[in-house]
N, C-alpha and C. Protein backbone atom coordinates (compact mmCIF):
# COMPACT_ATOMS: atom_id res chain seq x y z
N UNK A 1 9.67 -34.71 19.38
CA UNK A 1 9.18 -34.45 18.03
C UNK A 1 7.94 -33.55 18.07
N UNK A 2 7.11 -33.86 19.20
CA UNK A 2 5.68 -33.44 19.29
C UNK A 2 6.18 -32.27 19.63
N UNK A 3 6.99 -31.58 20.51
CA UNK A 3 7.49 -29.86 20.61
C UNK A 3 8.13 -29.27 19.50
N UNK A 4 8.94 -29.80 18.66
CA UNK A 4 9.37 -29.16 17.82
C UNK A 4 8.27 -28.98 16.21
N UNK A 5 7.76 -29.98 16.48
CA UNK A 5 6.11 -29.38 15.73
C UNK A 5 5.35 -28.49 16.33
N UNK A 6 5.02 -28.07 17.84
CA UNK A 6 4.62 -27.13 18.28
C UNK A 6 5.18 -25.37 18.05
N UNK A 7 6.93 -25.55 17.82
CA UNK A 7 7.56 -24.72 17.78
C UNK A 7 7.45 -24.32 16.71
N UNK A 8 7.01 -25.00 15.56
CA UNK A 8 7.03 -24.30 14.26
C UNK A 8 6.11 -24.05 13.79
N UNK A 9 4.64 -24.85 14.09
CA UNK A 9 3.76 -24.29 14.43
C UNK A 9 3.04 -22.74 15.16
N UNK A 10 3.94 -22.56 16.45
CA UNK A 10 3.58 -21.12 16.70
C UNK A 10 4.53 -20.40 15.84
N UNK A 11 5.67 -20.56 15.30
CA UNK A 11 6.33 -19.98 15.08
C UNK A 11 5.68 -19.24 13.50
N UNK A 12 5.34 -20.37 12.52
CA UNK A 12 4.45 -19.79 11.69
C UNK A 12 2.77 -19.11 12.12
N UNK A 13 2.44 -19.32 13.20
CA UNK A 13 1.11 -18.66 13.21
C UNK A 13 1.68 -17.56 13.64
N UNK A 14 2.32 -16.95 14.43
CA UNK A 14 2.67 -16.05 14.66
C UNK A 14 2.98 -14.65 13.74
N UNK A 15 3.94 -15.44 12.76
CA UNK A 15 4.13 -14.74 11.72
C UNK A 15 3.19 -14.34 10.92
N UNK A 16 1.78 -14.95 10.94
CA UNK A 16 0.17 -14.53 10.19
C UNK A 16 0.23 -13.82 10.76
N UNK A 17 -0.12 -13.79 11.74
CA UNK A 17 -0.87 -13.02 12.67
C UNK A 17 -0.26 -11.78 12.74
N UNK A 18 1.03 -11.41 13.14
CA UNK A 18 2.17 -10.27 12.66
C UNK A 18 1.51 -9.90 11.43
N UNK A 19 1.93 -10.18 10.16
CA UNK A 19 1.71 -9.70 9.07
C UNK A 19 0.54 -9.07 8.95
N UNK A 20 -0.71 -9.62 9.41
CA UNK A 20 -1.95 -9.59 9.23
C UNK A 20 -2.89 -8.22 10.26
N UNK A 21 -1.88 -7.86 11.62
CA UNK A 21 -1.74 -7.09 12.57
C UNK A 21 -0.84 -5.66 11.95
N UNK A 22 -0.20 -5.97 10.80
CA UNK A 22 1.05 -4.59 10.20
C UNK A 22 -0.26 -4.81 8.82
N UNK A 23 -0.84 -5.35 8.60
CA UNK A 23 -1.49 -4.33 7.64
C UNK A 23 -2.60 -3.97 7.84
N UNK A 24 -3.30 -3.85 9.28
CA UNK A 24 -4.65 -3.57 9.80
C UNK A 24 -3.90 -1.85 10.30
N UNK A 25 -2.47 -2.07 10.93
CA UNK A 25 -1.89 -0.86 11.61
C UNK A 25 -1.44 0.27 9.92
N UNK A 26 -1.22 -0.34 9.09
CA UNK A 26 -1.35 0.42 8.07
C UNK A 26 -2.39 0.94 7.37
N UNK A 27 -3.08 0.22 7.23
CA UNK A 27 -4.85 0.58 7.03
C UNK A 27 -5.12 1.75 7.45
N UNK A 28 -4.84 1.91 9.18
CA UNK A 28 -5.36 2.59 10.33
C UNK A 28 -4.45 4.12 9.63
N UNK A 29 -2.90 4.05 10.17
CA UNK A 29 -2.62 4.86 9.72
C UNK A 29 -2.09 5.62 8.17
N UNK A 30 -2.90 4.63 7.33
CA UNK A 30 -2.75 5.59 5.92
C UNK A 30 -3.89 6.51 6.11
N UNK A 31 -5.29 6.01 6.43
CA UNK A 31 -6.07 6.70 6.59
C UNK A 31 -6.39 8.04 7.14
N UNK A 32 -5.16 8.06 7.73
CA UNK A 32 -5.46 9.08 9.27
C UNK A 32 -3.80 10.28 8.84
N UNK A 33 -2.97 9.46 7.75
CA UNK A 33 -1.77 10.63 7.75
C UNK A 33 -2.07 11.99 7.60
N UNK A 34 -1.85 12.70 8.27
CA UNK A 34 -2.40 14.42 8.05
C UNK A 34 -0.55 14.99 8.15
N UNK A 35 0.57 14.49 7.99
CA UNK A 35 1.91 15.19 8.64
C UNK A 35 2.97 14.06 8.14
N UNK A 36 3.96 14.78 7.61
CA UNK A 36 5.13 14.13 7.48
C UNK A 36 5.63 12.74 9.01
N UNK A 37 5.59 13.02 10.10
CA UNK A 37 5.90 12.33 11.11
C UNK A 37 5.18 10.93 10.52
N UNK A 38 3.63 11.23 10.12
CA UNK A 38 2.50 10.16 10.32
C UNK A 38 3.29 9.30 8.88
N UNK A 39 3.53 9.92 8.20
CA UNK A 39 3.97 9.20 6.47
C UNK A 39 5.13 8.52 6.61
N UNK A 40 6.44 8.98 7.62
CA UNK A 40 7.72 8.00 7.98
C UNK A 40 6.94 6.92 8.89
N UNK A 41 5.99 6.95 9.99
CA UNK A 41 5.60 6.24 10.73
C UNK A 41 5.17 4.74 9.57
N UNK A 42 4.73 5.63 8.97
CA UNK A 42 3.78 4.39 7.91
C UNK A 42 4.77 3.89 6.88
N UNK A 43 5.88 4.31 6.52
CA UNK A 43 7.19 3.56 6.16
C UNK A 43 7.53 2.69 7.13
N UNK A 44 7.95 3.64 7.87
CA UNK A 44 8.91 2.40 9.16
C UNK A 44 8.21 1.18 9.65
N UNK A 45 6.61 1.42 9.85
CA UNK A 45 5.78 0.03 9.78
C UNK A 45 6.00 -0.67 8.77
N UNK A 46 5.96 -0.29 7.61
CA UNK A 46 5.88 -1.20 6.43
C UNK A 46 7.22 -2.14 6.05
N UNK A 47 8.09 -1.03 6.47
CA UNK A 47 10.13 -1.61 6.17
C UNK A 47 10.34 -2.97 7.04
N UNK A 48 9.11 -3.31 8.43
CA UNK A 48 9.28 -4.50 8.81
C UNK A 48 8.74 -6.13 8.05
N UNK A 49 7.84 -5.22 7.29
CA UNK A 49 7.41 -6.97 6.71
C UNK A 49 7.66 -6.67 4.96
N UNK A 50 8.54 -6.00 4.56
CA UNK A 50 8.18 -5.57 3.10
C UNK A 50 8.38 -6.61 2.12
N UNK A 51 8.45 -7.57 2.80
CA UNK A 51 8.29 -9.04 1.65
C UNK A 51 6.54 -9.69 0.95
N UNK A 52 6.32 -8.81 1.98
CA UNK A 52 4.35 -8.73 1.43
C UNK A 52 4.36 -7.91 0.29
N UNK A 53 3.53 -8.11 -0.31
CA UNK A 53 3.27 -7.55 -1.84
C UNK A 53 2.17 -6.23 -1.33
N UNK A 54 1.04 -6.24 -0.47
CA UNK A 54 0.34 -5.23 0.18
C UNK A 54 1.44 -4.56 1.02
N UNK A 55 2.28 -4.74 2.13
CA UNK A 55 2.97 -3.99 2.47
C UNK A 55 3.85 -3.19 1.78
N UNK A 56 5.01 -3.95 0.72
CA UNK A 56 5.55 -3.41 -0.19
C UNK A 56 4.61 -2.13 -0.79
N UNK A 57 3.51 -2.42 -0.74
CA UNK A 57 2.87 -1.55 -1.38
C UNK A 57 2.74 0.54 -0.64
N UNK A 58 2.45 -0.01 0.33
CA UNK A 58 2.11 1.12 1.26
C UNK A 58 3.29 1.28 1.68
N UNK A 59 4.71 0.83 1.34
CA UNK A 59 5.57 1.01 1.46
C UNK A 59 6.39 2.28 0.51
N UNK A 60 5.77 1.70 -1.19
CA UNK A 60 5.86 2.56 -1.68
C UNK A 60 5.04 3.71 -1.75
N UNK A 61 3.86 3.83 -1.11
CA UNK A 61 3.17 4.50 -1.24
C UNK A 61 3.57 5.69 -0.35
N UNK A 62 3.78 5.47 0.86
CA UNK A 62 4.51 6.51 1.78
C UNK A 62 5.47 7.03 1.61
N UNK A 63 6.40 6.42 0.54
CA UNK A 63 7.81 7.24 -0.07
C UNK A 63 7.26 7.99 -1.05
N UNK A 64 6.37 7.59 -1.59
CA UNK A 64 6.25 8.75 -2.36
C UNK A 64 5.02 9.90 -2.25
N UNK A 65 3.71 9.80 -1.10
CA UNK A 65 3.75 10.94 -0.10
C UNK A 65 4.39 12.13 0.72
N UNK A 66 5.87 11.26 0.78
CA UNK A 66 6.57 12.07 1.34
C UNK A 66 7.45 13.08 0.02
N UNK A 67 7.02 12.49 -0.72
CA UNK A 67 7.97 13.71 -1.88
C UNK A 67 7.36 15.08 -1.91
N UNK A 68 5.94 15.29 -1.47
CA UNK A 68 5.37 16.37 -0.78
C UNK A 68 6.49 17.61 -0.26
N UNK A 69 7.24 16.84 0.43
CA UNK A 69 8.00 17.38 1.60
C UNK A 69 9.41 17.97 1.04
N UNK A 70 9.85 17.06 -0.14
CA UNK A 70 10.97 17.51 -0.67
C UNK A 70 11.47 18.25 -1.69
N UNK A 71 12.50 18.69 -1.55
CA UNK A 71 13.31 20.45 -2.15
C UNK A 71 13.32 20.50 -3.21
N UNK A 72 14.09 19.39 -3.84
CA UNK A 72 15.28 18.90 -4.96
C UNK A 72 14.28 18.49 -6.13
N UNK A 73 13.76 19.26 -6.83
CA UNK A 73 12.98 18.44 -7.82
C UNK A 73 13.71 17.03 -8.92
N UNK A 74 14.85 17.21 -8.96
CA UNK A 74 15.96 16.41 -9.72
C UNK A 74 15.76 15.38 -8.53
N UNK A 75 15.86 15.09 -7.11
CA UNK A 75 15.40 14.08 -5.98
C UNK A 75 14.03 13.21 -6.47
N UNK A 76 13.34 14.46 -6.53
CA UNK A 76 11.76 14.40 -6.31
C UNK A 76 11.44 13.43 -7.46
N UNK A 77 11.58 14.46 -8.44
CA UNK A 77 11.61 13.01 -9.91
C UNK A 77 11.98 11.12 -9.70
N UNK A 78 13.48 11.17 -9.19
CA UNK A 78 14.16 10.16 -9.79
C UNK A 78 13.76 9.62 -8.79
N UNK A 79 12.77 9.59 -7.62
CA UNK A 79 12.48 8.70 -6.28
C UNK A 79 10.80 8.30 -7.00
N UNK A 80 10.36 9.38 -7.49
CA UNK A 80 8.98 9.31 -8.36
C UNK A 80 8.76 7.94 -9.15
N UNK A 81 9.65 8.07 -10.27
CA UNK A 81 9.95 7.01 -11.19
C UNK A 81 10.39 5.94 -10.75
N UNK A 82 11.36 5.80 -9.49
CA UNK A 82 11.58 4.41 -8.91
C UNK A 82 10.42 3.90 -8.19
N UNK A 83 10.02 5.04 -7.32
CA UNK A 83 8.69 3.97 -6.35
C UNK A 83 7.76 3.74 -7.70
N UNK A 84 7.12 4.44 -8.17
CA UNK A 84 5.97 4.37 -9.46
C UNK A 84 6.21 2.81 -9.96
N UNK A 85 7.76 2.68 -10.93
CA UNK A 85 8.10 1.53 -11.06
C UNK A 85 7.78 0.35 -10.51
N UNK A 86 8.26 0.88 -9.07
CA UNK A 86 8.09 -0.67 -7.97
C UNK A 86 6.87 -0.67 -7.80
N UNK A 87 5.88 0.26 -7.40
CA UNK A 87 4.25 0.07 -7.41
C UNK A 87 3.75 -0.59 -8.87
N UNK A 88 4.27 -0.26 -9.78
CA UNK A 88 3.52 -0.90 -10.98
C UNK A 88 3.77 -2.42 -11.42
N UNK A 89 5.13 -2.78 -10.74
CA UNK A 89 5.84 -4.06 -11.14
C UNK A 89 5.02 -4.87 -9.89
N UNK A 90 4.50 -4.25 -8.65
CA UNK A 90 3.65 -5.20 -7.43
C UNK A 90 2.33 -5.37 -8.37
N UNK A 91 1.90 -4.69 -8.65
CA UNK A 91 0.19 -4.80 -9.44
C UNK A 91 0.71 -5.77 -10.47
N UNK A 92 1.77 -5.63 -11.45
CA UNK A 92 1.83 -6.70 -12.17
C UNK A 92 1.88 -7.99 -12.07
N UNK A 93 2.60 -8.63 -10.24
CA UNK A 93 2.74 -9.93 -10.61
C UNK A 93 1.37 -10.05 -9.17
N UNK A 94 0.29 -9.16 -8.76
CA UNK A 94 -0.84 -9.24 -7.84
C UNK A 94 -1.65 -8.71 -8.88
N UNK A 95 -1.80 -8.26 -9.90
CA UNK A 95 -2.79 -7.85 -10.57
C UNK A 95 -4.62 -7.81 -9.94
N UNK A 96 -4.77 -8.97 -9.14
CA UNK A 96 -6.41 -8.92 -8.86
C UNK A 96 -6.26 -8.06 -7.24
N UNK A 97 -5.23 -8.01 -6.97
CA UNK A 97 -5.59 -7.44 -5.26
C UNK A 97 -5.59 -5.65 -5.41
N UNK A 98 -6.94 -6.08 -4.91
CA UNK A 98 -7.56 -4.63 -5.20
C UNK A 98 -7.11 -3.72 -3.70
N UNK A 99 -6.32 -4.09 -2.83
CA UNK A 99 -5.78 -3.15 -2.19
C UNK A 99 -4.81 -2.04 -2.76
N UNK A 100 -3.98 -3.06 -3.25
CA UNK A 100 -2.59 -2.54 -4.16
C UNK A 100 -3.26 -1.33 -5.14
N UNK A 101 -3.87 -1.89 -6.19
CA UNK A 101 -4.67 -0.90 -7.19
C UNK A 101 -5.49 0.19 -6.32
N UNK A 102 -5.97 0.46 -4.92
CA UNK A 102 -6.37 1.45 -4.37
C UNK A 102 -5.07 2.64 -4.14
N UNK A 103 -4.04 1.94 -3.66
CA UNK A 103 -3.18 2.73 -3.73
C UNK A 103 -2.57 3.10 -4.57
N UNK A 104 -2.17 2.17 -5.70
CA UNK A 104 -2.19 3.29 -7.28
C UNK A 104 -3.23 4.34 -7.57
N UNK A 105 -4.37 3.93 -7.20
CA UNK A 105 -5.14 4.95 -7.63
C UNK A 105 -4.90 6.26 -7.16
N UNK A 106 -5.19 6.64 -5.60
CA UNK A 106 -4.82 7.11 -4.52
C UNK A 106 -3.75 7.95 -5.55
N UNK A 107 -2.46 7.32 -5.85
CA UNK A 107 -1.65 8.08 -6.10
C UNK A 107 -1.81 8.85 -7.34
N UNK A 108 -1.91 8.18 -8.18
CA UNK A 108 -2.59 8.68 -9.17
C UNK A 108 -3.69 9.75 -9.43
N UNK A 109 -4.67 9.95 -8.16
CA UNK A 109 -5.64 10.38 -8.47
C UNK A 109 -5.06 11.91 -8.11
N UNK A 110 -3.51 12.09 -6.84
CA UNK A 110 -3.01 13.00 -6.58
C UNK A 110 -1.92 13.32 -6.92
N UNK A 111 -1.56 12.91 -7.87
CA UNK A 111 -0.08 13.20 -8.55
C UNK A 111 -0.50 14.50 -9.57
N UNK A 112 0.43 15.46 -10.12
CA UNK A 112 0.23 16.78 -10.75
C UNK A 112 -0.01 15.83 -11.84
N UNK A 113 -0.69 16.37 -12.73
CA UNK A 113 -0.58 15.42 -14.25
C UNK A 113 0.21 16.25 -15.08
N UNK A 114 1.09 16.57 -14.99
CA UNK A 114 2.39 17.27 -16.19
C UNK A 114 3.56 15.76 -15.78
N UNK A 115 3.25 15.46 -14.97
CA UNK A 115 4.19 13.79 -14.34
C UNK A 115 3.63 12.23 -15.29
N UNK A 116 2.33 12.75 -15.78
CA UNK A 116 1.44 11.64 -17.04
C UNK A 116 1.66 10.22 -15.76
N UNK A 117 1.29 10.33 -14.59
CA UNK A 117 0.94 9.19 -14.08
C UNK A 117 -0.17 8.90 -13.69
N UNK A 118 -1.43 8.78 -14.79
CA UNK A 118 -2.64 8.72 -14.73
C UNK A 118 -3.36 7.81 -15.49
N UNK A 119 -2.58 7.07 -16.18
CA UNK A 119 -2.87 6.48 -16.93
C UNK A 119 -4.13 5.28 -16.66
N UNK A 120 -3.85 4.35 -15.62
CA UNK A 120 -4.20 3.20 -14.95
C UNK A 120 -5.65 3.44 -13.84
N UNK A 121 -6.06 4.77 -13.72
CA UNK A 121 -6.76 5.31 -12.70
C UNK A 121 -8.30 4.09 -13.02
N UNK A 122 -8.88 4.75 -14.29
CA UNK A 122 -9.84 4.30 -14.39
C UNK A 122 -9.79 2.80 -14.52
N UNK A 123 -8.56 1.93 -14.91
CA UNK A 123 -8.37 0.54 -14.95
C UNK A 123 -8.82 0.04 -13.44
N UNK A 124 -7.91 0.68 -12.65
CA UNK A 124 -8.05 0.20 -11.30
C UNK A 124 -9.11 0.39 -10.20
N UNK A 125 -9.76 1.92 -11.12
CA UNK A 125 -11.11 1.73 -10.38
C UNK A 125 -12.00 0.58 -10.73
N UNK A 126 -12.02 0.41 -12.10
CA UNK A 126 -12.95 -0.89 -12.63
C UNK A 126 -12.47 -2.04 -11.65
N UNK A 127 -11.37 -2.19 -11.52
CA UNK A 127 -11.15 -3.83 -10.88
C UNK A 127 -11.33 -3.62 -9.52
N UNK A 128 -11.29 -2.38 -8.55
CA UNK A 128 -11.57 -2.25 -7.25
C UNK A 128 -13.12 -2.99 -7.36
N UNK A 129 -14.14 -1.91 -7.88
CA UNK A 129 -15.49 -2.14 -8.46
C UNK A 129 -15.83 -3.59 -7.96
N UNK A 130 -14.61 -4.37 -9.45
CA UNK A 130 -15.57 -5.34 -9.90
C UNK A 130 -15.43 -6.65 -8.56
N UNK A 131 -13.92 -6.67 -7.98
CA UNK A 131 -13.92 -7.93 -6.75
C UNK A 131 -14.46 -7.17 -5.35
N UNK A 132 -14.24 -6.06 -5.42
CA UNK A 132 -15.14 -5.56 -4.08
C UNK A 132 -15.61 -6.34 -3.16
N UNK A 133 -16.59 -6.93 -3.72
CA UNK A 133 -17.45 -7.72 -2.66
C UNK A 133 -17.12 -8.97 -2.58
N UNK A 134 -15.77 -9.47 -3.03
CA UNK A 134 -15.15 -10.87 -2.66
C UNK A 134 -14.58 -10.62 -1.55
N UNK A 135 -13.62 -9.28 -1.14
CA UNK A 135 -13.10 -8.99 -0.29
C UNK A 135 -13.96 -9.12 1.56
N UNK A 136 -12.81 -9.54 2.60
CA UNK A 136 -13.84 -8.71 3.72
C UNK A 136 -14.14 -7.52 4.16
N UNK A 137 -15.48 -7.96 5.44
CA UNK A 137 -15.72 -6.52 5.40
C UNK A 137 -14.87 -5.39 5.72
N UNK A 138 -13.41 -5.90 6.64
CA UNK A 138 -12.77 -4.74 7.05
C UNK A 138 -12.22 -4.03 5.46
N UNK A 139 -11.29 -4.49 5.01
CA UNK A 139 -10.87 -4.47 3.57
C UNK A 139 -11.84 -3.66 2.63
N UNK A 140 -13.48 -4.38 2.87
CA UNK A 140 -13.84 -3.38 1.60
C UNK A 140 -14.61 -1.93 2.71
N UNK A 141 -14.93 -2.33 3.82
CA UNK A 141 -14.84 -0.52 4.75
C UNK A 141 -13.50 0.21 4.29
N UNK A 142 -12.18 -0.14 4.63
CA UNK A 142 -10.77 0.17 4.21
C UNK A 142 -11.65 0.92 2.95
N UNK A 143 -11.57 0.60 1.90
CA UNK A 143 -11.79 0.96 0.93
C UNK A 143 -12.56 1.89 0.15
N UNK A 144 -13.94 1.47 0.52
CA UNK A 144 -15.18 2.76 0.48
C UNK A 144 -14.64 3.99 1.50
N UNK A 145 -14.02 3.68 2.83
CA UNK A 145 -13.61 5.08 3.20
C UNK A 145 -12.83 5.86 2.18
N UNK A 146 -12.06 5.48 1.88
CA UNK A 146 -10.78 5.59 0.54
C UNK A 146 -11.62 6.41 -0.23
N UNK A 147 -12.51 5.70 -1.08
CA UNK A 147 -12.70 6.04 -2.34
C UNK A 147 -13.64 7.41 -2.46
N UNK A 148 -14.45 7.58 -0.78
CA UNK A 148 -15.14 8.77 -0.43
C UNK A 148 -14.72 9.99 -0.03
N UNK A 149 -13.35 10.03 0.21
CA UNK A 149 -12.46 11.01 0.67
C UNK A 149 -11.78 11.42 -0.61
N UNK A 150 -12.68 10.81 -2.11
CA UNK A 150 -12.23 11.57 -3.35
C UNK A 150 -13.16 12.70 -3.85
């Protein structure tokens, strides 16, 4: 009995620790994408845990970085409006996690505005703002780097 409590025991710490290890490696490389290679990299990290509401996030966030890259404006659009969607429907049911709302912003702050996805910018800067300093320190460094590279 006493091993198979051990087993599920590591078996769930493990899985923290994973999760918690894929969004320090996303952190690292959103920060640092300069190239299409770096923006699939930061998908394909994310496509492993995308049951996280922060991963999901930078999940969508890298799909739609990468529309940068693509031809088909009729593509470009209808991938626009789906990730946008799925980013706005994660903030809705995380509303206070001010990671998520960095990366709306983020997107927002670089999207063409003839696309009117700007709406939420200044919302989400206020709520970055206002929990800031509930967050830790890696999270709110994450962040002030972010917001200085505007």
């Amino acid at each position: 009995m006493r091993f198979l409590l051990l087993i599920i025991t590591l078996c769930a710490t493990s899985r923290c620790i994973c999760q918690y290890n894929t969004i320090d490696e996303l952190r690292s490389c959103f920060k640092t994408i300069e190239s299409v290679r770096e923006i699939e990299e930061l998908i394909s990290i994310s496509n492993n845990h995308i049951d996280d509401p922060v991963v999901s996030a930078y999940n969508c966030t890298g799909k739609l970085m990468l529309l940068d890259y693509y031809g088909n404006p009729f593509e470009k659009y209808r991938i626009f409006i789906n990730q946008t969607t799925q980013l706005d429907s994660i903030i809705k049911t995380n509303p206070k996690n001010i990671e998520i709302r960095l990366l709306r912003y983020t997107i927002q702050h670089n999207c063409p505005s003839f696309l009117l996805y700007n709406k939420d910018m200044s919302n989400d800067l206020k709520m970055i703002e206002m929990y800031l300093s509930q967050e830790d320190i890696s999270l709110q460094d994450h962040i002030n780097t972010i917001l200085k590279s505007f």
